[in-house]
Each structure stands twice: as C-alpha cells, then as structure tokens.
Protein backbone atom coordinates (compact mmCIF):
# COMPACT_ATOMS: atom_id res chain seq x y z
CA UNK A 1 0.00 0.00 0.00
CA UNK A 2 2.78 2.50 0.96
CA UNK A 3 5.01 1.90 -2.51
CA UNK A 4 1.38 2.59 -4.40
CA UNK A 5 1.22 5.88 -2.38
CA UNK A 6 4.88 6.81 -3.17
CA UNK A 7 4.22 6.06 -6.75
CA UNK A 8 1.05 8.45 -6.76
CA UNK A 9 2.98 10.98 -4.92
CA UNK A 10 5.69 10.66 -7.18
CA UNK A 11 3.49 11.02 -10.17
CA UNK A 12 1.84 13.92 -8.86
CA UNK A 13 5.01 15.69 -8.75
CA UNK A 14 6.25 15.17 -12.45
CA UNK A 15 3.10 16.32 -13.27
CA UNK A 16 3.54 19.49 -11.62
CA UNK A 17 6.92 20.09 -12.69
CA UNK A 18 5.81 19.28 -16.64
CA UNK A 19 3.14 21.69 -16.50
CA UNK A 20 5.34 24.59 -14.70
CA UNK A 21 7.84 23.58 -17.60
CA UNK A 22 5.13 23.88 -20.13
CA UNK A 23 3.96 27.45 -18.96
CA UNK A 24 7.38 29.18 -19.71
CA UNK A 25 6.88 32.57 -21.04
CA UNK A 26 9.11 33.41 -24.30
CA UNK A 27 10.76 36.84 -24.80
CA UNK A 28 11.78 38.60 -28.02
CA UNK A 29 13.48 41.35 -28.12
CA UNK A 30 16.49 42.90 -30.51
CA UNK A 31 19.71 43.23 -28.85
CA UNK A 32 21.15 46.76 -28.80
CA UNK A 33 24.63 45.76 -29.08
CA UNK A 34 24.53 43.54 -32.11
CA UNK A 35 21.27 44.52 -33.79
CA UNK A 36 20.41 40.79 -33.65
CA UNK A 37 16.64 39.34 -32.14
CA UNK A 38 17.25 37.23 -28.63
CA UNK A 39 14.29 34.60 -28.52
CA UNK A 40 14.41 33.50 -24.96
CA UNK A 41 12.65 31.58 -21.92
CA UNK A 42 15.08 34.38 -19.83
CA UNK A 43 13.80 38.07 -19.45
CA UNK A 44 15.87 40.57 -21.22
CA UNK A 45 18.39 42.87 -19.86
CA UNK A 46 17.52 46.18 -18.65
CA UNK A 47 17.66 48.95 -20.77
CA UNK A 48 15.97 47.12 -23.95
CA UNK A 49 13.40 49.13 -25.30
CA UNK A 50 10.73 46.99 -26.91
CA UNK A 51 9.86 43.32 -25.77
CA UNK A 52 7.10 41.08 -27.03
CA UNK A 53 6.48 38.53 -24.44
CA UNK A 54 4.30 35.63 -25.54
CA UNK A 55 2.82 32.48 -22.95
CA UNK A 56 3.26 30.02 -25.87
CA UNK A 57 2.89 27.02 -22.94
CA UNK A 58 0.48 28.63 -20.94
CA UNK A 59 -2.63 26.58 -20.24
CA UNK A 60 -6.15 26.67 -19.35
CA UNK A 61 -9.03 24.99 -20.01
CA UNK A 62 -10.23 26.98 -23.07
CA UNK A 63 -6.51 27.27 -24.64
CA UNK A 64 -4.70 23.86 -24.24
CA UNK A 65 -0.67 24.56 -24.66
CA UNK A 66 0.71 24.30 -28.18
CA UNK A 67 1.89 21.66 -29.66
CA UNK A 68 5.75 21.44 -29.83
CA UNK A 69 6.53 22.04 -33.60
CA UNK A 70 4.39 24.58 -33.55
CA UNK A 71 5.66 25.93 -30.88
CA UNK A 72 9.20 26.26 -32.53
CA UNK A 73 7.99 27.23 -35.64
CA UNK A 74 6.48 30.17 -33.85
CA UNK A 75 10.00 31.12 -32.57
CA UNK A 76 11.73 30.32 -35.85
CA UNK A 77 9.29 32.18 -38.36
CA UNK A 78 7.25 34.69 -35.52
CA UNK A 79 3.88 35.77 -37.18
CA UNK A 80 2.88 39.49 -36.76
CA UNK A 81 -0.58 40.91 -37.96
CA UNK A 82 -0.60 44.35 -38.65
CA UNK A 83 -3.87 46.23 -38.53
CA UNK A 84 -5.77 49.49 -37.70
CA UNK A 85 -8.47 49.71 -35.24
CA UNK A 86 -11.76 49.92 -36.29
CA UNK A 87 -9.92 47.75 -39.16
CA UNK A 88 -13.30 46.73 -41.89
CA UNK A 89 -13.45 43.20 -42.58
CA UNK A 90 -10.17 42.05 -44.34
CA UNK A 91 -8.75 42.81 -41.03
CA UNK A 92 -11.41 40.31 -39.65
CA UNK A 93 -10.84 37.79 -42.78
CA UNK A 94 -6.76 38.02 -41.73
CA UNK A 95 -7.31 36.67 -38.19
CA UNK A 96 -10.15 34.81 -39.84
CA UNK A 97 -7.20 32.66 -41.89
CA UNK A 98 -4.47 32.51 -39.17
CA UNK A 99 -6.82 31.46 -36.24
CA UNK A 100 -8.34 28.53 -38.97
CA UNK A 101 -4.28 27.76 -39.28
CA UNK A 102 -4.12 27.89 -36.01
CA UNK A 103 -0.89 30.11 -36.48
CA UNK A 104 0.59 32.01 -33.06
CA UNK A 105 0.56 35.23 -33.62
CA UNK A 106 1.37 38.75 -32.60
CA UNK A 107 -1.08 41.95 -33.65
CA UNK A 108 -0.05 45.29 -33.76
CA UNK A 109 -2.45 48.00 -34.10
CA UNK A 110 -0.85 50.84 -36.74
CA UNK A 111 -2.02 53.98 -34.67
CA UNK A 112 -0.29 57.25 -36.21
CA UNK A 113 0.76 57.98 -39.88
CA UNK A 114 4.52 57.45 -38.49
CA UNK A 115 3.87 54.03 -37.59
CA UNK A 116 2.39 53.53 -41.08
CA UNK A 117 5.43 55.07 -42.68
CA UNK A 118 7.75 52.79 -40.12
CA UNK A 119 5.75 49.94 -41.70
CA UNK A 120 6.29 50.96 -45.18
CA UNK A 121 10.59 51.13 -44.37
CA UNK A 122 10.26 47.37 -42.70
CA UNK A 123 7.76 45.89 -45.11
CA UNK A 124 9.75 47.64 -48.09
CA UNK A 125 7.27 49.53 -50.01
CA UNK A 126 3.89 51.58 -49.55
CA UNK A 127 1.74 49.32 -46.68
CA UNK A 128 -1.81 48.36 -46.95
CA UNK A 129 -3.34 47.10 -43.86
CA UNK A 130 -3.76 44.47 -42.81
CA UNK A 131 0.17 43.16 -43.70
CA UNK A 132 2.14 40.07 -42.45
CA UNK A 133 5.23 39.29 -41.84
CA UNK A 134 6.31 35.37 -41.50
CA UNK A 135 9.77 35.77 -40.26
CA UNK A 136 11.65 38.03 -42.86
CA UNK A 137 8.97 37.25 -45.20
CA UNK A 138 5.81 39.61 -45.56
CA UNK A 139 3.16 40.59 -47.44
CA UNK A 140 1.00 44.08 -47.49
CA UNK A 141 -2.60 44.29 -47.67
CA UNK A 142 -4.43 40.80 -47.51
CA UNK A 143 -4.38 38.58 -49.74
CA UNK A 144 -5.51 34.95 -48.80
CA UNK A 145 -3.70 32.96 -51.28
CA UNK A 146 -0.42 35.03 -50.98
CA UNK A 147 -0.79 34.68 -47.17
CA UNK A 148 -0.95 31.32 -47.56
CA UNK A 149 1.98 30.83 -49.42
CA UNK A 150 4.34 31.94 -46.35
CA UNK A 151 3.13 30.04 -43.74
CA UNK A 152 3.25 26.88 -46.21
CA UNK A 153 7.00 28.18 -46.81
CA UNK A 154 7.41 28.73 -43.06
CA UNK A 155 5.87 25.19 -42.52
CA UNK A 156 2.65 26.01 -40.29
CA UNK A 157 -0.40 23.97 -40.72
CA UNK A 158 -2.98 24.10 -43.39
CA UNK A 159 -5.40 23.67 -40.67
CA UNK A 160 -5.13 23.88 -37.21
CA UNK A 161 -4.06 21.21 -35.10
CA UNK A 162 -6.69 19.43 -32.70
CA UNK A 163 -7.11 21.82 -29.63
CA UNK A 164 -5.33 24.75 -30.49
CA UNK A 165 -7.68 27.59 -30.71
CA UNK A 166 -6.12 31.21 -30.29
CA UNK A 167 -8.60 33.39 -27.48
CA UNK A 168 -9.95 36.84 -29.61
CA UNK A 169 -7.81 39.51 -29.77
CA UNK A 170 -10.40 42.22 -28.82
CA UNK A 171 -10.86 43.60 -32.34
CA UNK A 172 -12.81 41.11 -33.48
C-alpha cells in the first residue's frame, strides 16, 4: 500500500513540474549591441526598449498549450498581424485565416501615420493594412492565397491542429 502511495505521490510531482515547464513565457526582443533578435525563456536585460512577451505554454481549459513544432515554428518564423483599429473586414478575414491555421501570432495596431510610414521602411514599399510578416517574409494588404503561401514556406499547418484555438484579440 505504501510503494502505491509513493508512486502516486511521485506522479503527482512530475506532473507538476511538466506543467510549470510547459507554462514558460518566451521573450523577443532585438539586442542593442549587435542589432540581432534574442528569442528566450530568460527576461531581457535592462535597458531594452521593446519586448514582445508571448505564454506560448500557458494553459487553461479553453486554450490547451501548443503543440511542440508549432511551438518552434512560432520562434523560428514569428507571425505578426498588422492592422488598424476599427480595421473593416479584411482585417477580420486576416485573423479569420491565421486562427483557422491555427498560427501564433502577434497583432499590432498601426495607430499614427509614423507608424504607417515605419511599416512601409520594414515591409519595403507603400503598406496596406492588414500586412504580415512570417519571419523576414511579408506581405501588405491581404491577400488569402499570398498569405498562404508563407506560412506553407514557413511550414505552419494548413489547418489547425486538434485543440489549439487562439482566445480573440479584442478587435474582433
């Protein structure tokens, strides 16, 4: 009776520990000194200016963790939405596409006519919201089958794997 309790006990434990493991936050930020983007489980250093932090892991009961390879294809080709708010509905048909993918993903929200012309330098040409960018890849104003194309190229799924569902993103 008392080696079944220890081996409850003990399984108890490495479940607590794999989930903890599972929850890790991931940090991306550029480094100042060589110009380069850190992906790491580690905070940054202080003095970086701009940090996206995403809970990749993190679990509940309506958003299951993600799946491994997806996770590492998140780090190795990030996904960033841009929009506008009050964005009409090809803003709504881009999450539309990535949440069907179920593609992690970050959205920023193009505010000021500086931000737009920011995009425009780092997407290489005049931007049309919504854009994408699949790691040094991108693509201005939407266009499903383009879109498509580099997450195929990155690798992410034509559909989303069983479980993974992304929670709304508040502009939806």
């Amino acid at each position: 009776m008392r080696a079944i309790k220890q081996a409850v006990l003990a399984a108890i434990v490495a479940g607590v520990c794999v989930t903890g493991a599972l929850a890790q936050s991931t940090y991306r930020w550029v480094d100042p000194k060589t110009g380069g983007t850190v992906i790491s489980d580690k905070p940054p250093p202080p003095g970086v200016k701009k940090v996206d932090k995403a809970n990749w892991g993190a679990s509940d009961n309506d958003n299951p963790p993600l799946p491994y390879a997806l996770r590492q294809l998140s780090e190795k080709f990030p996904v960033i939405l841009y929009v506008r708010s009050g964005c009409p509905t090809y803003c709504q048909q881009a999450r539309a596409l990535l949440n069907e993918r179920g593609v992690p993903f970050t959205e920023k929200v193009i505010a000021s006519e500086e931000e737009m012309s920011e995009l425009g330098k780092q997407l290489g040409g005049e931007p049309q919201l919504p854009s994408i960018r699949v790691g040094r890849q991108s693509s201005s104003g939407f266009a499903a089958d383009t879109w498509n194309s580099l997450l195929d190229a990155a690798g992410y799924p034509v559909k989303a794997p069983y479980g993974v569902k992304r929670p709304p993103t508040g502009n939806e």
